[in-house]
Protein backbone atom coordinates (compact mmCIF):
# COMPACT_ATOMS: atom_id res chain seq x y z
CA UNK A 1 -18.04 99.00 86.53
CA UNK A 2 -20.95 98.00 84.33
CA UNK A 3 -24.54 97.19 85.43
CA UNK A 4 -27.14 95.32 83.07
CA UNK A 5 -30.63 94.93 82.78
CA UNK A 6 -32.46 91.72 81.29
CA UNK A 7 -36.42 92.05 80.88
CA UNK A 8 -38.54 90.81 78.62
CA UNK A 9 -40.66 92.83 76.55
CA UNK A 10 -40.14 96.69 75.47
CA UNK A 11 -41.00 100.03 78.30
CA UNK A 12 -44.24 101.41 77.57
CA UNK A 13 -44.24 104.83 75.78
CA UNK A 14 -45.41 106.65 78.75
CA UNK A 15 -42.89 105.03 81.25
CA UNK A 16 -39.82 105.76 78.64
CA UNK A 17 -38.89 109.37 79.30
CA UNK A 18 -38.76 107.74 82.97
CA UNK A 19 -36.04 105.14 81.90
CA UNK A 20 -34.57 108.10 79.68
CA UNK A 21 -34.14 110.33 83.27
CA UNK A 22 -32.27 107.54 84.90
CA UNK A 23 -30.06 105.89 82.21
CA UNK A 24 -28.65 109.73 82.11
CA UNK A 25 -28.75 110.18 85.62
CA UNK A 26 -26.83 106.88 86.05
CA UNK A 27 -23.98 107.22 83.32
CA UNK A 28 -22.02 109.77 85.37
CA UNK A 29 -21.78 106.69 87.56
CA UNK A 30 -21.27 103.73 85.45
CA UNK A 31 -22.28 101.68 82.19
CA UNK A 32 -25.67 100.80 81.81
CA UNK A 33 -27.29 98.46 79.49
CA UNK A 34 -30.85 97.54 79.75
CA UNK A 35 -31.46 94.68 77.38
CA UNK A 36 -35.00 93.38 76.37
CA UNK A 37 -35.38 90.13 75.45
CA UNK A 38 -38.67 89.04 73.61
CA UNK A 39 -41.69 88.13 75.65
CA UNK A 40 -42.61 84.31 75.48
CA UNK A 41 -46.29 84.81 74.13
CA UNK A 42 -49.71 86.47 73.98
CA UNK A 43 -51.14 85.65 77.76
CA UNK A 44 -54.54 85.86 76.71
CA UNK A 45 -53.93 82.91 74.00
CA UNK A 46 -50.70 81.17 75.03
CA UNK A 47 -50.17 78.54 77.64
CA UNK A 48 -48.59 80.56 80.87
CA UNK A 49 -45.79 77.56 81.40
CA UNK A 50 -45.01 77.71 77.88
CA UNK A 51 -44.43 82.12 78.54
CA UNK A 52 -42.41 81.48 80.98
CA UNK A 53 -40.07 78.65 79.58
CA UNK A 54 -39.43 80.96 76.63
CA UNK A 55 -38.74 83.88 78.71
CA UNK A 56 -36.60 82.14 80.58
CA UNK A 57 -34.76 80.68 77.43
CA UNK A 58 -34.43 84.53 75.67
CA UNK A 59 -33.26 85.70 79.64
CA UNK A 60 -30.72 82.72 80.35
CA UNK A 61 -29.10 83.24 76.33
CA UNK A 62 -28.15 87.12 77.22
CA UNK A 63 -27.08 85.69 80.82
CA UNK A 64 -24.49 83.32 79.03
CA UNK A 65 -23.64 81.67 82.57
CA UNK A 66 -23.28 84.63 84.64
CA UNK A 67 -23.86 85.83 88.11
CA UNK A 68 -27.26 87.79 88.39
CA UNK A 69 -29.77 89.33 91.04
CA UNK A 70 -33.25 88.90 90.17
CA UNK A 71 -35.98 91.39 91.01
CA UNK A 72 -38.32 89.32 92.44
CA UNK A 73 -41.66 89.51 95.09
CA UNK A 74 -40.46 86.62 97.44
CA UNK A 75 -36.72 88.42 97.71
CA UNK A 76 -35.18 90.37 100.04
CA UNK A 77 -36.39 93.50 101.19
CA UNK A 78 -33.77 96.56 101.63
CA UNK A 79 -33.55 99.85 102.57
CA UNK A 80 -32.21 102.35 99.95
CA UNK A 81 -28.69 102.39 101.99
CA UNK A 82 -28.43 98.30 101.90
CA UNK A 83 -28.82 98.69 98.57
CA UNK A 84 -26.27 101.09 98.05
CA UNK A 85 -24.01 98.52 100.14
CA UNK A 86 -25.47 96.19 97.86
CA UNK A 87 -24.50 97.77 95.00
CA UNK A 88 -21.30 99.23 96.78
CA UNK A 89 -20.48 95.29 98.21
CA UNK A 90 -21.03 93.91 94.54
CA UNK A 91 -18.43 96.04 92.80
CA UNK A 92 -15.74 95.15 95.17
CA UNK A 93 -16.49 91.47 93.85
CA UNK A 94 -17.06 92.10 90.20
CA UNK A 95 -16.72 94.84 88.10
CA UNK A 96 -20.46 93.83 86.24
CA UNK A 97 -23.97 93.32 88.44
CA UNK A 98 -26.40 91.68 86.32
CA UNK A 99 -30.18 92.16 87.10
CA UNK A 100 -32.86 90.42 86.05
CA UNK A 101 -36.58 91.15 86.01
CA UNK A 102 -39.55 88.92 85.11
CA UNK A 103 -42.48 89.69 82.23
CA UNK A 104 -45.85 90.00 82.69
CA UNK A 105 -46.44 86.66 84.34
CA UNK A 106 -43.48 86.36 86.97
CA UNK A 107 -40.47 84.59 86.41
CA UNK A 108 -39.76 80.64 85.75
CA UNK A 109 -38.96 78.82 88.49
CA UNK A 110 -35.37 77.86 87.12
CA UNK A 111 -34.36 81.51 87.02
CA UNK A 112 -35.72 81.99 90.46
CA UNK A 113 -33.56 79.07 91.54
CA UNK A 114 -29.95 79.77 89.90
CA UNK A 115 -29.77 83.62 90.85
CA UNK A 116 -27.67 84.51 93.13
CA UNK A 117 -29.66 86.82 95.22
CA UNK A 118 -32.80 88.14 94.79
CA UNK A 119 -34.17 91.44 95.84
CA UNK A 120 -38.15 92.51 96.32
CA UNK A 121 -39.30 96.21 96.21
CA UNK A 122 -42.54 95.78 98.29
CA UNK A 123 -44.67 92.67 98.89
CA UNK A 124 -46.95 94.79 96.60
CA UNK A 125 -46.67 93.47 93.06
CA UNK A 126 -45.90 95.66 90.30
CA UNK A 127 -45.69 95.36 86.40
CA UNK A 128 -42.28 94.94 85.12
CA UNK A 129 -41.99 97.96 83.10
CA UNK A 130 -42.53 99.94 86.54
CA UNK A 131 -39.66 97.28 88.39
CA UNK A 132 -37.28 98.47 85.92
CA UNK A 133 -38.08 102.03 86.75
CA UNK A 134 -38.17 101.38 89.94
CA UNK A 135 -34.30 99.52 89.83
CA UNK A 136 -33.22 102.36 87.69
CA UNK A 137 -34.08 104.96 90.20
CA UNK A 138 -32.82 103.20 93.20
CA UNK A 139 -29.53 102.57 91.33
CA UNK A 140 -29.28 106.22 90.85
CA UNK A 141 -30.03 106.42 94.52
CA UNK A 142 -27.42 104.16 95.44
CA UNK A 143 -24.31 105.75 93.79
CA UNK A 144 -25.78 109.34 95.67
CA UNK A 145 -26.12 107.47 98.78
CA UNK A 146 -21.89 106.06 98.32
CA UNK A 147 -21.12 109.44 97.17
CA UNK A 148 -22.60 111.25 100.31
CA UNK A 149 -24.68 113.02 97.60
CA UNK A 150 -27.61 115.06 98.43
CA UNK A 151 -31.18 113.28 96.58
CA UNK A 152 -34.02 114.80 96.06
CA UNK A 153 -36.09 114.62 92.70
């Protein structure tokens, strides 16, 4: 089993021990790869389509065709145990999940259109650096949920 995570961009310095916490947390579990990919401009000086299109280029080149879930405010909503089923559901089809989050400026509408699910924390919007800590922490979640594993940090 191997889960990856696309974003564009690089964690914030005061949101890395965070990422640090899970990615341990999370290897007793399974592989983990969080990849950044570049983000597609300055937004106070470049065109937002033009952000997007090259996000979207940088995100769909680490894809290389596959199957992905994107983290994304119109998705699905779940409770912590769906998306332990989620996770538990997607392993018995594949042994990799591939998630993707958006930069700073959403997510181009081609990537919102080819993924195969897509999942929504809260109708509240958050930056991506705190999506992937989010993800990373309900991952962890997950694989205590399917363990029966007490969780409480």
């Amino acid at each position: 089993m191997k889960i990856e995570i696309i974003i564009p961009g690089k964690i914030s310095k005061h949101l890395l021990p965070a990422q640090e916490f899970y990615e341990e947390k999370i290897s007793r579990f399974t592989k983990l790869d969080i990849s950044f990919v570049p983000l597609g401009g300055d937004i106070n000086t470049t065109d937002p389509k033009v952000i997007l299109s090259k996000e979207a280029e940088y995100i769909s080149r680490k894809l290389r065709e596959r199957k992905y879930t994107l983290i994304d405010l119109w998705g699905k909503q779940m409770s912590s145990e769906e998306f332990a089923q989620y996770l538990d559901k997607s392993f018995l089809k594949d042994s990799e999940l591939v998630f993707v989050i958006g930069g700073p400026l959403g997510i181009d509408e081609s990537l919102r259109k080819k993924a195969n699910e897509k999942i929504s924390f809260s109708k509240m919007t958050f930056t991506h650096e705190m999506c992937l800590i989010l993800l990373l922490e309900q991952i962890f979640r997950g694989f205590k949920i399917l363990r029966n594993e007490k969780y409480h940090y």
